[in-house]
Protein backbone atom coordinates (compact mmCIF):
# COMPACT_ATOMS: atom_id res chain seq x y z
CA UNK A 1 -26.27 24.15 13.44
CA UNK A 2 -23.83 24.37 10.84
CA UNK A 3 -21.93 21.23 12.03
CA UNK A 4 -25.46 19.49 11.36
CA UNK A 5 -25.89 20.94 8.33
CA UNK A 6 -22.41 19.56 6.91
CA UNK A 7 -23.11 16.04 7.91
CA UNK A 8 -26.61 16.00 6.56
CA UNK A 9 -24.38 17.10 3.38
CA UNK A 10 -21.83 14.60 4.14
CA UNK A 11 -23.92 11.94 3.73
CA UNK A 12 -26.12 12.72 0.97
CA UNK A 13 -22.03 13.22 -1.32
CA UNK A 14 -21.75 9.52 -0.04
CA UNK A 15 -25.10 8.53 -1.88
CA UNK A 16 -24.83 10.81 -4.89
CA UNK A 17 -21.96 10.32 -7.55
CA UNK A 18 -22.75 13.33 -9.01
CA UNK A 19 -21.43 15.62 -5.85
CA UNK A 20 -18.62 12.99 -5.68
CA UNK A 21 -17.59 13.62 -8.88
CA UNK A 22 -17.62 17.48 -8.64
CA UNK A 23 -16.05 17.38 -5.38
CA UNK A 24 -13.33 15.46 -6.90
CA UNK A 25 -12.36 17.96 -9.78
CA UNK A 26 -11.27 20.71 -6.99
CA UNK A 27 -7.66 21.14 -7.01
CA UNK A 28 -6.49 21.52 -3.44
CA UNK A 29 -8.13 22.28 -0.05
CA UNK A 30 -9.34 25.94 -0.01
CA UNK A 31 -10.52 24.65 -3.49
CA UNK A 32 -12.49 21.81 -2.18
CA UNK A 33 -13.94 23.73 0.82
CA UNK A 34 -15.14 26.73 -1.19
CA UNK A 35 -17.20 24.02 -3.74
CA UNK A 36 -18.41 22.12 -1.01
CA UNK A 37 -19.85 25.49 0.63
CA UNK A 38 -21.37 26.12 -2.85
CA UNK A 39 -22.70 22.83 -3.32
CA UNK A 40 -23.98 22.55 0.24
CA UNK A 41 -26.25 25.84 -0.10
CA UNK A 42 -27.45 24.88 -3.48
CA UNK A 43 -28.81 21.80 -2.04
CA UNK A 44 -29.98 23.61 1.34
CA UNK A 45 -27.35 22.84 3.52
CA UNK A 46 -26.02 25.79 5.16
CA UNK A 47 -22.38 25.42 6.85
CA UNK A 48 -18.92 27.53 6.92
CA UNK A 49 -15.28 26.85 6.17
CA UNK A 50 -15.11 26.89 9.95
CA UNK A 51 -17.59 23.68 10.24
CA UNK A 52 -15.43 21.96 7.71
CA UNK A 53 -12.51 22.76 9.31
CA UNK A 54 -14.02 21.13 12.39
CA UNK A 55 -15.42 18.10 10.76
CA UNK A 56 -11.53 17.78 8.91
CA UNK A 57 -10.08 17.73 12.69
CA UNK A 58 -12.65 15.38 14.52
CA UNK A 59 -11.85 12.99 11.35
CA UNK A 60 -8.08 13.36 11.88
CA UNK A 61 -8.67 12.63 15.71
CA UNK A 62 -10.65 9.57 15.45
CA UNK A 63 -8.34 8.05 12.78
CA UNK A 64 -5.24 9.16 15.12
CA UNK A 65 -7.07 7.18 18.20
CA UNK A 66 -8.16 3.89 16.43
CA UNK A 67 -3.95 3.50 16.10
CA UNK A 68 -3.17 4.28 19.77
């Protein structure tokens, strides 16, 4: 469920510039993940670093496989 939740969140960063903007001001990766989390439950989207740390590697592996 989490998974779900983070690309229900994925895509509503995509269509607001305002969670683009404060995703962008994070510093690094734990950074990034820990606002995300944050910004995810204030907007009802419920999801752990875990689920982002899945999301990160299917993203890797489908970018890896469209240069195979």
């Amino acid at each position: 469920m989490g998974a779900e939740a983070f690309e229900r969140f994925r895509l509503r960063v995509l269509e607001d510039v305002t969670l683009q903007d404060a995703l962008r001001e994070t510093s690094d990766t734990a950074a990034f993940m820990s606002r995300a989390i944050e910004l995810g439950a204030a907007h009802g989207y419920y999801f752990t670093a875990e689920d982002l740390h899945e999301a990160l590697r299917a993203a890797r592996r489908v970018w890896r496989e469209r240069w195979i």
